[in-house]
C-alpha atoms as a PDB file:
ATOM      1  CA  UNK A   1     -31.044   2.300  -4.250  1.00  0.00           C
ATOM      2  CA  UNK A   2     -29.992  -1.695  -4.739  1.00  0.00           C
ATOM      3  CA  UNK A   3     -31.859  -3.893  -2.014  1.00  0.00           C
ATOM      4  CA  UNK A   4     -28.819  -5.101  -0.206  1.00  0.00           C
ATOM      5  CA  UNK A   5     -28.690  -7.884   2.398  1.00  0.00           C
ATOM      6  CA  UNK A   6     -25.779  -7.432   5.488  1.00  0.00           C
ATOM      7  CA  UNK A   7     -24.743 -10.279   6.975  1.00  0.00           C
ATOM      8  CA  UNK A   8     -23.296  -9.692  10.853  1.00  0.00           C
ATOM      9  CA  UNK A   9     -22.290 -11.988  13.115  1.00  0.00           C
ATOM     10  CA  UNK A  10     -23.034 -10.188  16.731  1.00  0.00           C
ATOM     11  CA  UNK A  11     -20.348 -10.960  19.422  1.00  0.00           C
ATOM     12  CA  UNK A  12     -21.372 -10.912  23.049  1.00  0.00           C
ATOM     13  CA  UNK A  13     -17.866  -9.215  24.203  1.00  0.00           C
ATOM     14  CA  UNK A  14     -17.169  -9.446  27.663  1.00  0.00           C
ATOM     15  CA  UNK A  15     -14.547  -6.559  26.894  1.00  0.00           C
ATOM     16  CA  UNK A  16     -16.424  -3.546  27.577  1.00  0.00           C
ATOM     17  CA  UNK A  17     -14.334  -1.855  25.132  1.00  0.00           C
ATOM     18  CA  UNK A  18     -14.728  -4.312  22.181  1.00  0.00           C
ATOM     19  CA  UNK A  19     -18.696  -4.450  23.670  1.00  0.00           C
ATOM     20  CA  UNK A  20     -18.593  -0.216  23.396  1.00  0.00           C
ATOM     21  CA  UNK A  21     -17.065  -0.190  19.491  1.00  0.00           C
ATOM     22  CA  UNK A  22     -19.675  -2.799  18.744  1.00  0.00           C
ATOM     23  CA  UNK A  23     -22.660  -0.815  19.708  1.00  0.00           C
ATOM     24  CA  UNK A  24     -21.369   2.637  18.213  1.00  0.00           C
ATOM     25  CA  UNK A  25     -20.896   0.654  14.660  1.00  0.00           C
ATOM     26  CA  UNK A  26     -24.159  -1.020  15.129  1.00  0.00           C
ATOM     27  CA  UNK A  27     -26.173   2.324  15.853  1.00  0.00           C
ATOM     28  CA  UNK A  28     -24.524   3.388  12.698  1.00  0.00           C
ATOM     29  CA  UNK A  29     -25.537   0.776  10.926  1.00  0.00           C
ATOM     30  CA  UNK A  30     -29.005   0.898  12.724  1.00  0.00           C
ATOM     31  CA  UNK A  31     -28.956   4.235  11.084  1.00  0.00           C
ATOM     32  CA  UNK A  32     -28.503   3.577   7.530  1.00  0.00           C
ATOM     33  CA  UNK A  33     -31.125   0.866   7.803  1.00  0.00           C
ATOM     34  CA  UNK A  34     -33.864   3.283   9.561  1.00  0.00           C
ATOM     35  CA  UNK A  35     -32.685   5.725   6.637  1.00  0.00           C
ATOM     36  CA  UNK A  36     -33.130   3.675   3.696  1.00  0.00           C
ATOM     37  CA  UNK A  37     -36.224   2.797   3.116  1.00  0.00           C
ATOM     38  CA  UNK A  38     -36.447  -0.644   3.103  1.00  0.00           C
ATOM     39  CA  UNK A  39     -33.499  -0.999   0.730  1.00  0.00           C
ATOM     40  CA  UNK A  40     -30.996  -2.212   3.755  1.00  0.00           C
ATOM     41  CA  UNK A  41     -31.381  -5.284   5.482  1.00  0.00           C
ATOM     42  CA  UNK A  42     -29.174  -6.174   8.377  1.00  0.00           C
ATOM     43  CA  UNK A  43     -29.272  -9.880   9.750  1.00  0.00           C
ATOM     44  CA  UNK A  44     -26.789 -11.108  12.128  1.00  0.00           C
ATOM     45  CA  UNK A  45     -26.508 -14.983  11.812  1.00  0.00           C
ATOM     46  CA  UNK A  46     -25.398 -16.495  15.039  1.00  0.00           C
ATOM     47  CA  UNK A  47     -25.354 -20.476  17.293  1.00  0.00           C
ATOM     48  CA  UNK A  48     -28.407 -21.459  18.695  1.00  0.00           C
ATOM     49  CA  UNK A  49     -27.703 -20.419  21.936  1.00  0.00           C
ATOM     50  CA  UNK A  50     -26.246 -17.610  21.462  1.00  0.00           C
ATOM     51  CA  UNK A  51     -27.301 -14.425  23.330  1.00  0.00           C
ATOM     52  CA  UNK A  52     -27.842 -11.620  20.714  1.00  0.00           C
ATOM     53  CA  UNK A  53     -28.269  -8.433  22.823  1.00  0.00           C
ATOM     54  CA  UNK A  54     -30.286  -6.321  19.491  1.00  0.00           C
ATOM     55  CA  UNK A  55     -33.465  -4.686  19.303  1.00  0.00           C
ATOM     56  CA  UNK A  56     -35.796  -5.106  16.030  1.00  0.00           C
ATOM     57  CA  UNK A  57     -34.164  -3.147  13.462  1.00  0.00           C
ATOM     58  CA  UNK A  58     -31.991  -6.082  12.825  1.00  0.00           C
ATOM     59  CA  UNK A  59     -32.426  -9.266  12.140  1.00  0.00           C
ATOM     60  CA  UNK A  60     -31.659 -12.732  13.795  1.00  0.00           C
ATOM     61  CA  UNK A  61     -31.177 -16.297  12.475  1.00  0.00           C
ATOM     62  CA  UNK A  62     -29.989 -19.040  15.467  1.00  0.00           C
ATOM     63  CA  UNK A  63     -28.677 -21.091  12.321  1.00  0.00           C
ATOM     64  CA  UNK A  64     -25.362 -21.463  12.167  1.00  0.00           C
ATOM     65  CA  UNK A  65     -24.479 -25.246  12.433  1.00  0.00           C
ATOM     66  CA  UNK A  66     -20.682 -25.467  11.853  1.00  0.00           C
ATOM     67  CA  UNK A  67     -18.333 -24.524  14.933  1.00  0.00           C
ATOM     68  CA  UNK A  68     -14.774 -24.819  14.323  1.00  0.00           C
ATOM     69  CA  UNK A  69     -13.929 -25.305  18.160  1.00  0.00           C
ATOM     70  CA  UNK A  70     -16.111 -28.660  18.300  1.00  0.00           C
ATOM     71  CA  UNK A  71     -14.773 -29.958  14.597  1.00  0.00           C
ATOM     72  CA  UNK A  72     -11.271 -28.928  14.527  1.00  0.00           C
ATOM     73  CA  UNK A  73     -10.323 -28.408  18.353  1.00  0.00           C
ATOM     74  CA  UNK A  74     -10.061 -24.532  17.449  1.00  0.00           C
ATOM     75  CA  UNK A  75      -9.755 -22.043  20.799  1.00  0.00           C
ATOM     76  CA  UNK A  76     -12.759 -20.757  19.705  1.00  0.00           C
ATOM     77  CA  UNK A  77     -16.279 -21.461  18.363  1.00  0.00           C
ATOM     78  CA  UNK A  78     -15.569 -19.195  15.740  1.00  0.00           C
ATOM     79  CA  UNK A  79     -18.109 -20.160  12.729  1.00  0.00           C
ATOM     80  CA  UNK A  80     -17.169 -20.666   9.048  1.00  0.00           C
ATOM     81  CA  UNK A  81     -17.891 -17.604   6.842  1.00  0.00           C
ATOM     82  CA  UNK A  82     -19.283 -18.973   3.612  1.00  0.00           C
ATOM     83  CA  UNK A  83     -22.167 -20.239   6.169  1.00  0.00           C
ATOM     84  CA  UNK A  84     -23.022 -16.465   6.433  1.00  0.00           C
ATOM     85  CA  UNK A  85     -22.787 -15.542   2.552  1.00  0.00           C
ATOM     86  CA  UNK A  86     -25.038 -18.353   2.009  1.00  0.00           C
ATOM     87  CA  UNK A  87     -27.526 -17.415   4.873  1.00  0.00           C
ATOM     88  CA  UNK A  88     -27.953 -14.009   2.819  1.00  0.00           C
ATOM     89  CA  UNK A  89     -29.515 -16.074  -0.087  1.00  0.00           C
ATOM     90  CA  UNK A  90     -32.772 -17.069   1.333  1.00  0.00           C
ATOM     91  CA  UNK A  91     -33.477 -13.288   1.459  1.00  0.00           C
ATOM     92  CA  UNK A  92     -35.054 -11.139  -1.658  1.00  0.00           C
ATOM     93  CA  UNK A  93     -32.051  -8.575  -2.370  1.00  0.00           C
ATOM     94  CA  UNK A  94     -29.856  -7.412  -5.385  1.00  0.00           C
ATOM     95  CA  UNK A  95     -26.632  -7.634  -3.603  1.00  0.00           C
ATOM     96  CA  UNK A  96     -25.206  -9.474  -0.113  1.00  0.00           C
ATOM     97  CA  UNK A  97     -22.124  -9.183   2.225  1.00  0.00           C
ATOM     98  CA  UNK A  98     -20.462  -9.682   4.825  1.00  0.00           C
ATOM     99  CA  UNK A  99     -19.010  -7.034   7.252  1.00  0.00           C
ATOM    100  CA  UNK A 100     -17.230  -7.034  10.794  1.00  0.00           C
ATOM    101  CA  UNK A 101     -19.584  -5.359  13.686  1.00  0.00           C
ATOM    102  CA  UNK A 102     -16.849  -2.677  14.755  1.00  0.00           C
ATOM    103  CA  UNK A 103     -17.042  -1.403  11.292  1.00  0.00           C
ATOM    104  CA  UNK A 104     -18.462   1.863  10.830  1.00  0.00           C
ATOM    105  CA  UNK A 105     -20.080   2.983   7.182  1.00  0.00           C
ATOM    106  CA  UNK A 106     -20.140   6.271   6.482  1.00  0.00           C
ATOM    107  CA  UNK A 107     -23.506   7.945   4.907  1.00  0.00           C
ATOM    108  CA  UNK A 108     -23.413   7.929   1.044  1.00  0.00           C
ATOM    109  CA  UNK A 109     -21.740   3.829   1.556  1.00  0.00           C
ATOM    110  CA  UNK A 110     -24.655   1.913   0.007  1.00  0.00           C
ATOM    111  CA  UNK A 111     -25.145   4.315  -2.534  1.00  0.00           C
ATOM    112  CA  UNK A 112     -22.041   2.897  -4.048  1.00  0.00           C
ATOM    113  CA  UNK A 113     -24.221  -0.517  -5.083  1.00  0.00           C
ATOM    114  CA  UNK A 114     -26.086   1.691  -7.391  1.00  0.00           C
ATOM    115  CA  UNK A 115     -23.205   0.631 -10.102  1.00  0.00           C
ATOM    116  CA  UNK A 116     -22.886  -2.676 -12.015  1.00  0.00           C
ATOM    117  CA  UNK A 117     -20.099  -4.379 -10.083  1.00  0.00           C
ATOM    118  CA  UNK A 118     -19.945  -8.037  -9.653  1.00  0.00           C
ATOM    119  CA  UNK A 119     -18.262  -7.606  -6.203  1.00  0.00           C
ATOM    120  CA  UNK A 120     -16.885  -5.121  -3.719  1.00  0.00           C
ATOM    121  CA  UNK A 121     -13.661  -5.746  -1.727  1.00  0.00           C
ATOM    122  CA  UNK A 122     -13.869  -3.004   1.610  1.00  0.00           C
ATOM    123  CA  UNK A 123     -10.556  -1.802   3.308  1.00  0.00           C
ATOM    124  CA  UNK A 124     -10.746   0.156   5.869  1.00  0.00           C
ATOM    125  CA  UNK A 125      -9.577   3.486   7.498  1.00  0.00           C
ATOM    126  CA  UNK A 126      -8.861   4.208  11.416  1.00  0.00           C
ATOM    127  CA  UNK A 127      -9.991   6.744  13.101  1.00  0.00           C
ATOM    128  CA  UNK A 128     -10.314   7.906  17.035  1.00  0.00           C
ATOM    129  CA  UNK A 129     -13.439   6.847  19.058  1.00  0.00           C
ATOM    130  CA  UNK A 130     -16.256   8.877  18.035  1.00  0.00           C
ATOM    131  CA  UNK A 131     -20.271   8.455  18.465  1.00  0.00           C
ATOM    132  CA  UNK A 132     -22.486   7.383  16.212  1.00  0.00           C
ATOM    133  CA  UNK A 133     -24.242  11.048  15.622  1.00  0.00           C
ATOM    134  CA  UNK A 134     -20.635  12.215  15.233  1.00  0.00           C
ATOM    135  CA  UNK A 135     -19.976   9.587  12.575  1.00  0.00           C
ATOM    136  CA  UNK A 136     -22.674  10.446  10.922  1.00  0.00           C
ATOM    137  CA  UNK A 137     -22.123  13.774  10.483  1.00  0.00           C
ATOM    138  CA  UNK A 138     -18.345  13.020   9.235  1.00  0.00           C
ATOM    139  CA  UNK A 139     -17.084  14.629  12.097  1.00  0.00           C
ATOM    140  CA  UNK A 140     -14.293  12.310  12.952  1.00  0.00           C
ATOM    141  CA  UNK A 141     -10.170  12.333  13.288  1.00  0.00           C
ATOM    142  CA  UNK A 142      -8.185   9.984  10.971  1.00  0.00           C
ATOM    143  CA  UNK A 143      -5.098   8.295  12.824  1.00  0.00           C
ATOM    144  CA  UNK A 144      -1.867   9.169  11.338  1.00  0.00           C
ATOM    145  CA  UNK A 145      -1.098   6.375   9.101  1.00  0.00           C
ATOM    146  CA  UNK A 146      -4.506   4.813   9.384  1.00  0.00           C
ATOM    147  CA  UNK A 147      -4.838   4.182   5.508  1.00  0.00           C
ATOM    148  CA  UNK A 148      -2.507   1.522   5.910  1.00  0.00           C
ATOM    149  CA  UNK A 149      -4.423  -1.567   6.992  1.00  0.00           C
ATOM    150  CA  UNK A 150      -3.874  -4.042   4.677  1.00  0.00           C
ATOM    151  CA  UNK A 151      -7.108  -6.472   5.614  1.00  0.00           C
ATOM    152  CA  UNK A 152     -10.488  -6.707   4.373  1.00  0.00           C
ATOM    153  CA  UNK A 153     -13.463  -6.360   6.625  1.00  0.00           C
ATOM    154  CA  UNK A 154     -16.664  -6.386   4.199  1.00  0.00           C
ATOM    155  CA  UNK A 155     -17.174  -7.839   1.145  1.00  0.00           C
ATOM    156  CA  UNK A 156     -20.160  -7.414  -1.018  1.00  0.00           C
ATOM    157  CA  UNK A 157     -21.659  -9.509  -4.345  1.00  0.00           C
ATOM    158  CA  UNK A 158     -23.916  -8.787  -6.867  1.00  0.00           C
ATOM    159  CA  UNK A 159     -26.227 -11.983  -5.468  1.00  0.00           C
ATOM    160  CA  UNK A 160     -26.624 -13.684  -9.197  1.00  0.00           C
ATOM    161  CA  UNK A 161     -23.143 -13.710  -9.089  1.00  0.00           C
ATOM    162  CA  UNK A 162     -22.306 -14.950  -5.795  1.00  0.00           C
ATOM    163  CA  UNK A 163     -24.923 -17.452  -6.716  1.00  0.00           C
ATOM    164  CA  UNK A 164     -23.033 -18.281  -9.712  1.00  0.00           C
ATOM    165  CA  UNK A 165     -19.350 -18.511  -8.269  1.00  0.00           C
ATOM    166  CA  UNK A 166     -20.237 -19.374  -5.356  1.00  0.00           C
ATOM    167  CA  UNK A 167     -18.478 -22.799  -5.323  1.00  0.00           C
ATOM    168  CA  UNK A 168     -14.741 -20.878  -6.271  1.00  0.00           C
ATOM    169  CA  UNK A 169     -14.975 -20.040  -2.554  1.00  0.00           C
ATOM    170  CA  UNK A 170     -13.668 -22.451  -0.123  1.00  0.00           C
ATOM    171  CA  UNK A 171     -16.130 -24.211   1.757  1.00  0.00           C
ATOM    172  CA  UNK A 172     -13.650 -24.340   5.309  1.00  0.00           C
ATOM    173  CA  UNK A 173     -12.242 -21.050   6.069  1.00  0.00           C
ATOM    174  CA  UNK A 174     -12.744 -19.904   9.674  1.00  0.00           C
ATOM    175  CA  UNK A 175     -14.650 -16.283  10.479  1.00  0.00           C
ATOM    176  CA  UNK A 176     -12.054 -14.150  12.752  1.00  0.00           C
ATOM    177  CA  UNK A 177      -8.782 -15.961  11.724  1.00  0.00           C
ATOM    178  CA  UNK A 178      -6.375 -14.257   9.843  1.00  0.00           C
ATOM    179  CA  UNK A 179      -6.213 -15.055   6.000  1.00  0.00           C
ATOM    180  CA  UNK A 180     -10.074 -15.915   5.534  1.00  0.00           C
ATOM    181  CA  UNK A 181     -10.248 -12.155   3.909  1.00  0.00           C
ATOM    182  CA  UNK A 182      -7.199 -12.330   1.731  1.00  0.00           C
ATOM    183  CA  UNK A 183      -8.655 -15.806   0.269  1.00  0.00           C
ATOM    184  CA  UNK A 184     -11.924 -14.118  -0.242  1.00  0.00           C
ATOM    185  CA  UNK A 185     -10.127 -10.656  -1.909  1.00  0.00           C
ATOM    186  CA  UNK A 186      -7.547 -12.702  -4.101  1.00  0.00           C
ATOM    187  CA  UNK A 187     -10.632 -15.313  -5.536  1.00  0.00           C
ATOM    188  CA  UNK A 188     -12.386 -12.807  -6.318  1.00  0.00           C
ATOM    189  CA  UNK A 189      -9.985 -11.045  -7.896  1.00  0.00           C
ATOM    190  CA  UNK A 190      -8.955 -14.126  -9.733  1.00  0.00           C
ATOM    191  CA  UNK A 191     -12.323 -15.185 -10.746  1.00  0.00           C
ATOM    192  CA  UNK A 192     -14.135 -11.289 -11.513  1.00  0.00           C
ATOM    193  CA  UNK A 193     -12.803  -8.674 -13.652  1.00  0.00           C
ATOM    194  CA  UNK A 194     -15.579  -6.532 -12.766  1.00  0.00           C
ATOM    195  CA  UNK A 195     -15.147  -5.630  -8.801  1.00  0.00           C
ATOM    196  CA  UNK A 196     -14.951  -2.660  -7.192  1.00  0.00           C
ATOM    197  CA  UNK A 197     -11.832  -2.199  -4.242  1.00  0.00           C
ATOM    198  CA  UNK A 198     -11.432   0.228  -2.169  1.00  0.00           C
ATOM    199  CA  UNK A 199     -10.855   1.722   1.312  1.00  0.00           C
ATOM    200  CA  UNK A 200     -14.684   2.761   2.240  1.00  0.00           C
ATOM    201  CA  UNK A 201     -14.858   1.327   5.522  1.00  0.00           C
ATOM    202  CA  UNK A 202     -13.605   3.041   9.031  1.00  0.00           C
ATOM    203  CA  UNK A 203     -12.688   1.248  12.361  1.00  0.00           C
ATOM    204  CA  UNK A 204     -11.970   2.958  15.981  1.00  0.00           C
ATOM    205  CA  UNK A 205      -8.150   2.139  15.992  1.00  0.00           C
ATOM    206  CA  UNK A 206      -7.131   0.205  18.868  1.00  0.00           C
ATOM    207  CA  UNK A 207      -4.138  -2.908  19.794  1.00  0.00           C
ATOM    208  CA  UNK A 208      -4.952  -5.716  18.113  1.00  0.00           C
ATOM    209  CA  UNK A 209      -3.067  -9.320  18.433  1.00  0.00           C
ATOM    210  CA  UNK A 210      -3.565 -12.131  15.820  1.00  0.00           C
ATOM    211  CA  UNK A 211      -3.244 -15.981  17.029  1.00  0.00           C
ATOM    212  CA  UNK A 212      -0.894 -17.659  14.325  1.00  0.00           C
ATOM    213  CA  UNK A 213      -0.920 -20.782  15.839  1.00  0.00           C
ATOM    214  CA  UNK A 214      -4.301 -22.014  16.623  1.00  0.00           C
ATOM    215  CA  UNK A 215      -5.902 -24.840  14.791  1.00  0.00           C
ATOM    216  CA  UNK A 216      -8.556 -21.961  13.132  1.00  0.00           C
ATOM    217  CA  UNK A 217      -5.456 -20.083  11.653  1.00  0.00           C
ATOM    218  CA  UNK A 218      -3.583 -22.977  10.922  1.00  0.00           C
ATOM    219  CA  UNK A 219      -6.665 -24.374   9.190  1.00  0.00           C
ATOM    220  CA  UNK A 220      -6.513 -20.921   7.344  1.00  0.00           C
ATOM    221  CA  UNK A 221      -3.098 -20.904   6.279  1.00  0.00           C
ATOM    222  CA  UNK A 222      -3.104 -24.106   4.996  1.00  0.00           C
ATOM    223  CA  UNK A 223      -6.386 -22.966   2.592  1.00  0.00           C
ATOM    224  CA  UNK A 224      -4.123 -19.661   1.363  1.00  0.00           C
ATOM    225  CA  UNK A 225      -1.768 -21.618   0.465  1.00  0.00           C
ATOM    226  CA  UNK A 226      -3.808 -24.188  -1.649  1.00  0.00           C
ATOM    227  CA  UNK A 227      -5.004 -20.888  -3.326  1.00  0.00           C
ATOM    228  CA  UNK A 228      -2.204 -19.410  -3.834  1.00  0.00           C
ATOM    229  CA  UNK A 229      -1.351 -22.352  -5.751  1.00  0.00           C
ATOM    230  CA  UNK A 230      -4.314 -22.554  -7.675  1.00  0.00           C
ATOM    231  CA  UNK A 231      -4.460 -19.235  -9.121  1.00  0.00           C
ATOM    232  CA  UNK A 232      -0.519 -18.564  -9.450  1.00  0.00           C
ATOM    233  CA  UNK A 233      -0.432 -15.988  -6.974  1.00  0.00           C
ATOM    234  CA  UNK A 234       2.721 -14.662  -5.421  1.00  0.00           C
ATOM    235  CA  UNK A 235       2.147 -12.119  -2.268  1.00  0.00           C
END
């Protein structure tokens, strides 16, 4: 198996639902690390003074330095994500990502970096709340129409690459804003010809409201747009 590097960024919910779908994905994720030998590395990248509620399979680095809320007045100190792609490049590894903590991977999902992809672009599936030992034993219920999510919650490069092309990803887009995954999917669609995409990922279905008008999305938006423009892309 490819030595892969997982980026997180752990959320201290005050939700007790959010808090709930965090832990089950993170004991799954726990899981693939305790079963891989090695291979996996999970490190969740957070603020100083941030309180990270994980034990010692996974790893923590207080170094995140950029917080939209105190540089662009956003309504949240939401970080910028290329801060966490690049926080995976200190570390020894064939291939680093990114992926949301309510995202659940199901057991063969790092076997899939065994190939010679440049990248990997991750939709996802929803399904009903389930446990981790559940999960993990693909005992789960798909939601009617749950294929449909068109976002993007994990993306993965080969780390020579990402290393190489690095700089075709904006600098500024905002973690947990809407667009930030579309730029990421449509660059590296426009820049690789060699990427895998597909719907590997599952998520506990539940309500979910996106802010269009905060200074984070707006900050987003604007970026789409100036990539859009860029690369000739019509969506």
């Amino acid at each position: 198996m490819k030595r892969v590097v997982v980026a997180i960024n752990y959320a201290s919910f005050k939700d007790r639902k959010k808090l709930k779908r965090q832990e089950v994905a993170l004991d799954v994720l726990c899981t693939h690390v305790a079963q891989s030998l090695g291979s996996v590395k999970v490190v969740s990248f957070n603020y100083p003074n941030d309180k990270i509620g994980l034990s010692d399979w996974c790893g923590v680095r207080k170094t995140l330095v950029r917080d939209s809320q105190a540089l662009i007045d956003n309504n949240r100190p939401l970080p910028y994500i290329k801060e966490l792609f690049d926080g995976c490049r200190e570390f020894d590894c064939d291939y680093l990502g990114y992926i949301n903590t309510d995202i659940l991977l199901h057991p063969e999902f790092f076997g899939l970096f065994d190939s010679k992809k440049d990248a990997y672009i991750f939709y996802r599936r929803e399904i009903a709340e389930v446990s981790c030992v559940d999960f993990m034993n693909q005992k789960i219920k798909h939601v009617w129409g749950g294929d449909q999510h068109p976002g993007n919650d994990a993306f993965f490069f080969k780390k020579d690459w990402w290393e190489k092309h690095r700089d075709e990803y904006p600098d500024d887009l905002i973690l947990g804003e809407t667009e930030w995954d579309t730029v990421y999917r449509e660059v590296t669609k426009a820049v690789s010809k060699n990427y895998l995409e597909s719907r590997e990922l599952c998520h506990v279905y539940h309500d979910a409201k996106w802010t269009l008008d905060s200074n984070g999305a707006l900050n987003n938006i604007k970026i789409w747009n100036e990539i859009k423009a860029k690369y000739g892309i019509k969506l």
